[in-house]
N, C-alpha and C. Protein backbone atom coordinates (compact mmCIF):
# COMPACT_ATOMS: atom_id res chain seq x y z
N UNK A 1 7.89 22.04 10.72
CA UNK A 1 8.25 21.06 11.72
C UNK A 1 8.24 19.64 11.15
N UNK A 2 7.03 19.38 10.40
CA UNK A 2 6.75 17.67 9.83
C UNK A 2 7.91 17.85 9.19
N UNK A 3 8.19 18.76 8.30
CA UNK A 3 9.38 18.75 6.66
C UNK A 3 10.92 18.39 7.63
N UNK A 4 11.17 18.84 9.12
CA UNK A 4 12.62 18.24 9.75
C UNK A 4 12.19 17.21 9.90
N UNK A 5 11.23 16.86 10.97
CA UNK A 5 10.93 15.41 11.63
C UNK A 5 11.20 13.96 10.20
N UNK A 6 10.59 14.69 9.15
CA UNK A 6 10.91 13.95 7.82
C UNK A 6 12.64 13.59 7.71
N UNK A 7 13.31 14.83 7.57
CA UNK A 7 14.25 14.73 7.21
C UNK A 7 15.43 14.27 8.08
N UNK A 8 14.83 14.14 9.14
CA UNK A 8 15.91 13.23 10.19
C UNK A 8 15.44 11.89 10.15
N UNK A 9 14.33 11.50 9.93
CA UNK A 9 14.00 9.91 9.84
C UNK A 9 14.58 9.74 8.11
N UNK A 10 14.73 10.52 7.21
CA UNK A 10 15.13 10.16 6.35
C UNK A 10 16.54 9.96 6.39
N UNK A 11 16.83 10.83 7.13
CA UNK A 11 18.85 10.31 7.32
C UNK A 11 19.26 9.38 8.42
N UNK A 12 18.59 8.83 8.95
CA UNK A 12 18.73 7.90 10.27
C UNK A 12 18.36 6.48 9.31
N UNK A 13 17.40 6.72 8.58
CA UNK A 13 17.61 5.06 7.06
C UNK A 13 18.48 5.23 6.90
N UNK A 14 19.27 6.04 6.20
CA UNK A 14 20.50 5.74 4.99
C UNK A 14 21.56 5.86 6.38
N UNK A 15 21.58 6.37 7.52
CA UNK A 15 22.74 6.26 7.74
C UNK A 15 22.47 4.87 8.36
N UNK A 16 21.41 4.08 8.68
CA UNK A 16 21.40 2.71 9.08
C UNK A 16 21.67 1.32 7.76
N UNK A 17 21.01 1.84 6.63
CA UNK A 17 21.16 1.54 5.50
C UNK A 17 22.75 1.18 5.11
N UNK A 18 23.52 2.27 5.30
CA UNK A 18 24.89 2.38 5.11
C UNK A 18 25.78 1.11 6.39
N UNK A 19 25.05 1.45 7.78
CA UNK A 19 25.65 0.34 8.76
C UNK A 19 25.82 -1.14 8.15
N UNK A 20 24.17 -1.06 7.55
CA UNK A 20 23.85 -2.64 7.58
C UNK A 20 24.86 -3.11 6.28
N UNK A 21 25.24 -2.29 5.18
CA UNK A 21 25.95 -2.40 4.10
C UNK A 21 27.70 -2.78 4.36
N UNK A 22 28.00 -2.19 5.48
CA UNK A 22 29.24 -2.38 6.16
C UNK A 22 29.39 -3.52 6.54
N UNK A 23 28.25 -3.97 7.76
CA UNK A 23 28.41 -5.26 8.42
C UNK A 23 28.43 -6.35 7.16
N UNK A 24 27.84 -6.28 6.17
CA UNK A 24 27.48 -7.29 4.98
C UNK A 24 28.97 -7.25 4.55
N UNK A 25 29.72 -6.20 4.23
CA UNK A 25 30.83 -5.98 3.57
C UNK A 25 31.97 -6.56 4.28
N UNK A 26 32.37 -6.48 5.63
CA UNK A 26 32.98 -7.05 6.57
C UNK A 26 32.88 -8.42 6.21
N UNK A 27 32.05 -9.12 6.98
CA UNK A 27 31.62 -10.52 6.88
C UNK A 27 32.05 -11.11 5.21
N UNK A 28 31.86 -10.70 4.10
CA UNK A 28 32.31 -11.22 2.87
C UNK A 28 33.61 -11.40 2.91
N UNK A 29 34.42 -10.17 3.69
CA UNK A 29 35.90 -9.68 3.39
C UNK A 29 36.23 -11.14 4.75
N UNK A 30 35.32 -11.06 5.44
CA UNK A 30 36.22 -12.15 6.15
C UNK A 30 35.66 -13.69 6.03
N UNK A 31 35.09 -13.79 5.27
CA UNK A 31 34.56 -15.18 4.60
C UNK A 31 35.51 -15.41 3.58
N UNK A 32 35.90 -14.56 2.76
CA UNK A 32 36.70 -14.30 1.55
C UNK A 32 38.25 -15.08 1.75
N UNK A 33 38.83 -14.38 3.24
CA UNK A 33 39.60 -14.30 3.94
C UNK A 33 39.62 -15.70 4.39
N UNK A 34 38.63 -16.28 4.67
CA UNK A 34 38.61 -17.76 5.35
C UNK A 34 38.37 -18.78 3.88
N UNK A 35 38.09 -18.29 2.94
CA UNK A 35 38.08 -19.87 1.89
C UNK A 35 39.20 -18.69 0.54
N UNK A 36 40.16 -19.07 0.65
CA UNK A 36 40.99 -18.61 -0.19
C UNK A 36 40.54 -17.45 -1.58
N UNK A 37 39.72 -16.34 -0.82
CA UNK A 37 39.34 -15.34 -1.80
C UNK A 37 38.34 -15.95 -2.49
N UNK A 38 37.44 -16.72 -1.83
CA UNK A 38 36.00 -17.23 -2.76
C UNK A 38 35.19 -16.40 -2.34
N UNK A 39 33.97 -15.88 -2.92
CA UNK A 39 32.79 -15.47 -2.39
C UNK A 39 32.27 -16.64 -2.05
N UNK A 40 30.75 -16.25 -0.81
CA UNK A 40 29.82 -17.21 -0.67
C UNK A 40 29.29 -17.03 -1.25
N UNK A 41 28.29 -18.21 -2.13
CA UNK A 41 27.16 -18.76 -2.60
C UNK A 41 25.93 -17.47 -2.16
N UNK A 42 26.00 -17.32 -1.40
CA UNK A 42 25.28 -16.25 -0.61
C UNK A 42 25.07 -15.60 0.26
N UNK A 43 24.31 -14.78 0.25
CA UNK A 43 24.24 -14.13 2.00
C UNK A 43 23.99 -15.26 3.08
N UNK A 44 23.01 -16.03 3.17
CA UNK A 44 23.02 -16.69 4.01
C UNK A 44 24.04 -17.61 4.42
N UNK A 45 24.99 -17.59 3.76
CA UNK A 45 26.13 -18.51 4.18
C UNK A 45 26.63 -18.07 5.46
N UNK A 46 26.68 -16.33 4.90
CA UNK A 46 27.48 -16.20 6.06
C UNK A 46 26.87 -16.18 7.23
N UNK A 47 25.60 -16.13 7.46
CA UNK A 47 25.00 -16.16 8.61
C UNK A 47 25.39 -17.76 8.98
N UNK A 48 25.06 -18.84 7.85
CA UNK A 48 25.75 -20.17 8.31
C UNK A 48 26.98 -20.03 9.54
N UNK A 49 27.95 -19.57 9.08
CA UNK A 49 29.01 -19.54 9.25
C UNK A 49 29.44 -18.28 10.00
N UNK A 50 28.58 -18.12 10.86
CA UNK A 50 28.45 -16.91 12.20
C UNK A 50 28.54 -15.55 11.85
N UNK A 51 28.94 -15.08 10.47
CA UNK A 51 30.22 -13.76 10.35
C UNK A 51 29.00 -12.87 10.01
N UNK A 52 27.65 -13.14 9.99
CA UNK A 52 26.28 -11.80 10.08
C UNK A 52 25.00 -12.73 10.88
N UNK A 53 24.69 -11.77 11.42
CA UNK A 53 23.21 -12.18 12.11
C UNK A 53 22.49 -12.13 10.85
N UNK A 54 21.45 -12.49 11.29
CA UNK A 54 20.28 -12.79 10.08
C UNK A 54 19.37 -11.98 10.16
N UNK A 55 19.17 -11.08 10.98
CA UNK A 55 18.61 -9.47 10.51
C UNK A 55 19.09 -8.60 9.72
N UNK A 56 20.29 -9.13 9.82
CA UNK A 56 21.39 -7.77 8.60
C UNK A 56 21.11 -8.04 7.69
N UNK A 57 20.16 -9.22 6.89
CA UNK A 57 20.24 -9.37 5.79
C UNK A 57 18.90 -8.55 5.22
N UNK A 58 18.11 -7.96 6.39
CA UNK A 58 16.87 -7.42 6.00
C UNK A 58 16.91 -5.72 5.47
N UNK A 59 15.87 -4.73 4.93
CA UNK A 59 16.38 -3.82 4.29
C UNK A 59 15.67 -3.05 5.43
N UNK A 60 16.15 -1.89 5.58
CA UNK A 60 15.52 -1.05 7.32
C UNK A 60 14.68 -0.87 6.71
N UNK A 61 13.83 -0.48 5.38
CA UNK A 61 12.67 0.01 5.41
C UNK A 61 11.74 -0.54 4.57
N UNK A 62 12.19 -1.55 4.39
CA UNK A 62 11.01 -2.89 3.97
C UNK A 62 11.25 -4.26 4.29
N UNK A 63 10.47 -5.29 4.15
CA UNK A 63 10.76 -6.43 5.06
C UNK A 63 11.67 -7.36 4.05
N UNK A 64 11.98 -6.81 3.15
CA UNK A 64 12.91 -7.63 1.76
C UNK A 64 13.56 -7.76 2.32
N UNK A 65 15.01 -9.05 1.69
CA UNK A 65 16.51 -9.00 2.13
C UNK A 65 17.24 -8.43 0.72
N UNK A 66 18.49 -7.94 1.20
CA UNK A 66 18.95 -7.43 0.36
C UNK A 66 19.60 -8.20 -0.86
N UNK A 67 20.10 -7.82 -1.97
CA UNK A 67 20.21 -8.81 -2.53
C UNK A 67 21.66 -9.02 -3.26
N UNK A 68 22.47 -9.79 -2.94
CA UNK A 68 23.19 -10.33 -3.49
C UNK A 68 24.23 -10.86 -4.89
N UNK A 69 24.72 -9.94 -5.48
CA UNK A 69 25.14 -10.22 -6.94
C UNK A 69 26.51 -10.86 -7.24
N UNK A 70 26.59 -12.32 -6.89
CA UNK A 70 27.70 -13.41 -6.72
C UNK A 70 29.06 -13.08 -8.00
N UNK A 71 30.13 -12.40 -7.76
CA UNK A 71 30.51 -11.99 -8.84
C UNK A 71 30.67 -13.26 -9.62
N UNK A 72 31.46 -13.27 -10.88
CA UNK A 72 31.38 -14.65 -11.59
C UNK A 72 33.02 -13.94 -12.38
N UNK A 73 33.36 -15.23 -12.89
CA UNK A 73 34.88 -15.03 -13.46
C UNK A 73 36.06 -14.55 -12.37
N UNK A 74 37.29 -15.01 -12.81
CA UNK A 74 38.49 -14.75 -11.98
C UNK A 74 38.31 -13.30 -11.43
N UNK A 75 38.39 -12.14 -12.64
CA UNK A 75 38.81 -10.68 -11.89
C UNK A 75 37.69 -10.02 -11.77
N UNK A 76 36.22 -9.88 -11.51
CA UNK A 76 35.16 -9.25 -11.49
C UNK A 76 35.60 -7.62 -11.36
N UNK A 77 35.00 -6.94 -12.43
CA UNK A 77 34.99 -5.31 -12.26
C UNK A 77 34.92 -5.12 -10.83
N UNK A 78 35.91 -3.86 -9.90
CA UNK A 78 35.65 -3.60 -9.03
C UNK A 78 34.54 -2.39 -8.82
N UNK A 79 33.82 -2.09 -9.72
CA UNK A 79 32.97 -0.98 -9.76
C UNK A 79 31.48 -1.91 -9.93
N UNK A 80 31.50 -3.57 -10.12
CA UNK A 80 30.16 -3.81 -9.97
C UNK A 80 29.41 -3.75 -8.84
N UNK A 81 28.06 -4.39 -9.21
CA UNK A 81 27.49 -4.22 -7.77
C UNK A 81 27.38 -5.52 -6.89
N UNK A 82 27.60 -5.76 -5.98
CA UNK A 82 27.97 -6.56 -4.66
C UNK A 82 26.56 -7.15 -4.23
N UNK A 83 26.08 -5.66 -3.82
CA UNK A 83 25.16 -6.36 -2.58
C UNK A 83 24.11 -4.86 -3.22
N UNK A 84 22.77 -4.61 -3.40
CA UNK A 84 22.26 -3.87 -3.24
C UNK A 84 20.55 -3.82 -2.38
N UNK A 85 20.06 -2.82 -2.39
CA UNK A 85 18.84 -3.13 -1.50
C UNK A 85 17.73 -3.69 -2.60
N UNK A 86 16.77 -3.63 -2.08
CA UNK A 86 15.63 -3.88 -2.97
C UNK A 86 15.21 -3.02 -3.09
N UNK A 87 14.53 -2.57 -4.30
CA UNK A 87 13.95 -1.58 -4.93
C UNK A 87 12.78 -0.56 -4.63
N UNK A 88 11.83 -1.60 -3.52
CA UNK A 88 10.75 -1.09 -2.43
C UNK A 88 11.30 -0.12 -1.69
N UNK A 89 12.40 -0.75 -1.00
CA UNK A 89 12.99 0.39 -0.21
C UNK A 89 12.66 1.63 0.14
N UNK A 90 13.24 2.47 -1.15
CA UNK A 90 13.36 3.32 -1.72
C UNK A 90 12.34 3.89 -2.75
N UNK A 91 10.97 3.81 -2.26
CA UNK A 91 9.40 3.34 -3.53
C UNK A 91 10.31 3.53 -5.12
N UNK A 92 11.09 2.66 -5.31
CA UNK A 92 11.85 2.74 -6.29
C UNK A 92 12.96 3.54 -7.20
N UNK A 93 12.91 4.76 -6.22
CA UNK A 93 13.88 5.68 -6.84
C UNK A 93 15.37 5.62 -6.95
N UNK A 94 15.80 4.11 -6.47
CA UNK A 94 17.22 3.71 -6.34
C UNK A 94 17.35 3.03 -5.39
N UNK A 95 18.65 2.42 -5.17
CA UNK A 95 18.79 1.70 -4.13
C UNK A 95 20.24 2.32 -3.32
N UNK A 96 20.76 1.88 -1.97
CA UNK A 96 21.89 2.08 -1.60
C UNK A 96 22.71 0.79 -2.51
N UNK A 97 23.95 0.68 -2.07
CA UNK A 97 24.60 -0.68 -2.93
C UNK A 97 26.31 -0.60 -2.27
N UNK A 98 26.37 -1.80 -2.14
CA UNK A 98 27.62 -1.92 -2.20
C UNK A 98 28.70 -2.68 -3.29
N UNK A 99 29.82 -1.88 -3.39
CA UNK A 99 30.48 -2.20 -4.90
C UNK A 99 31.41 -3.49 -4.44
N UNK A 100 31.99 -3.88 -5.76
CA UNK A 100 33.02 -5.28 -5.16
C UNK A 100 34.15 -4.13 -4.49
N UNK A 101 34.49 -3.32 -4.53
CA UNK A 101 35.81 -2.56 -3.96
C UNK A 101 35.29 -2.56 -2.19
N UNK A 102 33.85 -2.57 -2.32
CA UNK A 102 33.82 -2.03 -0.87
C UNK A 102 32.76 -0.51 -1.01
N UNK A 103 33.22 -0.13 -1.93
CA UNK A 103 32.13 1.07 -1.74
C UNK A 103 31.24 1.10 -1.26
N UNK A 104 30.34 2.13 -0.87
CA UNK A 104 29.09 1.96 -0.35
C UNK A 104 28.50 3.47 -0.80
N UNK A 105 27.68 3.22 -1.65
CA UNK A 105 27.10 4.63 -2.49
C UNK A 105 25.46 4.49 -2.44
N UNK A 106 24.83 5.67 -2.96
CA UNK A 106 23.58 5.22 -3.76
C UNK A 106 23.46 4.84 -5.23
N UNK A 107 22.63 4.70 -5.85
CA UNK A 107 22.40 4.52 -7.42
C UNK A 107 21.47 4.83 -7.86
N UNK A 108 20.60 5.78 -8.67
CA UNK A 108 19.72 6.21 -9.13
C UNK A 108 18.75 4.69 -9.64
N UNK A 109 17.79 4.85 -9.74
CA UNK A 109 17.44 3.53 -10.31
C UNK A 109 17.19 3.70 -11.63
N UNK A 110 17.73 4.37 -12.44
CA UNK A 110 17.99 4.13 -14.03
C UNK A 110 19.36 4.24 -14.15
N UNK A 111 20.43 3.71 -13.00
CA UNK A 111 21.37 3.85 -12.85
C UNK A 111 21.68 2.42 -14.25
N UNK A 112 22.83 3.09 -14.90
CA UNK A 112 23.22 1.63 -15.88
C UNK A 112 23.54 0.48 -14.73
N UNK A 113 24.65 0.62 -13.85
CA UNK A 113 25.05 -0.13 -12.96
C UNK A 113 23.96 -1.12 -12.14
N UNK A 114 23.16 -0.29 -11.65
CA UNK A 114 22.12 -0.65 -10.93
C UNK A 114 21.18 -1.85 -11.82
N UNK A 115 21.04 -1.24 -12.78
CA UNK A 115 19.89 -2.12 -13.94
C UNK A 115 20.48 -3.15 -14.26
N UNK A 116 22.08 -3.08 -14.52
CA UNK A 116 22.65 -3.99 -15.02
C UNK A 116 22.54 -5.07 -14.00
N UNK A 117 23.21 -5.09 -12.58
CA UNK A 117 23.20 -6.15 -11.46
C UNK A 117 21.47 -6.36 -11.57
N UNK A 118 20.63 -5.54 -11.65
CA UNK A 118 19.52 -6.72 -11.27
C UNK A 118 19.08 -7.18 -12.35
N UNK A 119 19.22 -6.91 -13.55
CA UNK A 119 19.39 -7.80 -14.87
C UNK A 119 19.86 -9.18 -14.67
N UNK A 120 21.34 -8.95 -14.09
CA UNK A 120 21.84 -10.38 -13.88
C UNK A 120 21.37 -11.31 -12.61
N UNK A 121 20.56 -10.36 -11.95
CA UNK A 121 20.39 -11.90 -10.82
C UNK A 121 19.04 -12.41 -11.23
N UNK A 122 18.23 -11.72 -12.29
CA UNK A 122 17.44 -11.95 -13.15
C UNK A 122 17.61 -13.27 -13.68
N UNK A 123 18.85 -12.90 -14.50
CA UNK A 123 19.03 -14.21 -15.28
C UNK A 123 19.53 -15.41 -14.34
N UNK A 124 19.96 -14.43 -13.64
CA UNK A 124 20.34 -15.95 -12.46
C UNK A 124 19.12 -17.04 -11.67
N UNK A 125 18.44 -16.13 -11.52
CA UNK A 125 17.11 -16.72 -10.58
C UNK A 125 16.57 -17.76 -11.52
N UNK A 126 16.50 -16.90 -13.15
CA UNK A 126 15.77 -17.93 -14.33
C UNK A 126 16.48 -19.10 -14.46
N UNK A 127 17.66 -19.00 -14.49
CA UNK A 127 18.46 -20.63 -14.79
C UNK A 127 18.84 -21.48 -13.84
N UNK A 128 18.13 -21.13 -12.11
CA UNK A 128 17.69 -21.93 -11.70
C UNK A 128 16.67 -22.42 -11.16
C-alpha cells in the first residue's frame, strides 16, 4: 500500500514539475516574442513583466527556484539547457530541465548536459 501511495505522490511531482516547466517555457517564448527574440536577463523579469507569477519560479519539492541558464551568442545549441531544477529536488539524482527547443525531459545528474549548464552558471555567478 505505502510502495503505491509513494508512487502516485511521486508522479503528481514530475507531472507538476513538468507544468511548472511549461508555464516558464511559455512566458520566455512570449517575452522573446515581445523584445525581438532576446532572452530575459532572468527569471524574474518575467515575473517583472507579468508573463509568470512568482511561485512558478519555485521547485514543487524544495523551497529553491529553479535555475536559469541565459543562453549566450547569436545561435545557442537547441539541445542546451534552458531552465533546470535544483539539484535538492531530486536528493540529487537529476533534475527535470527544460531545453532551448522547448523540451521538457529529465537528466540524470551525471548527465554531460546537465553538469555542463550548471558548470556554466557557475562561472556565471563567479564573474559577478
Amino acid at each position: 500500500m505505502w510502495t503505491f501511495i509513494r508512487y502516485v505522490r511521486s508522479a503528481s511531482y514530475d507531472y507538476r514539475c513538468g507544468l511548472t516547466l511549461s508555464e516558464i517555457r511559455s512566458a520566455i517564448a512570449t517575452y522573446r516574442g515581445e523584445h525581438e527574440g532576446a532572452y530575459p536577463a532572468d527569471l524574474q523579469t518575467l515575473v517583472t513583466n507579468q508573463l509568470l507569477m512568482d511561485d512558478s519560479l519555485r521547485s514543487i519539492r524544495s523551497a529553491a527556484d529553479h535555475v536559469y541558464v541565459r543562453p549566450s551568442g547569436l545561435t545557442p545549441d537547441p539541445k542546451a539547457v534552458l531552465v533546470y531544477e535544483p539539484m535538492i529536488s531530486h536528493r540529487g539524482s537529476g533534475s527535470h530541465v527544460l531545453l532551448i527547443d522547448g523540451t521538457r525531459t529529465w537528466l540524470d545528474a551525471d548527465s554531460v548536459e546537465l553538469k555542463s549548464a550548471i558548470a556554466q552558471m557557475e562561472r556565471s555567478t563567479a564573474n559577478h
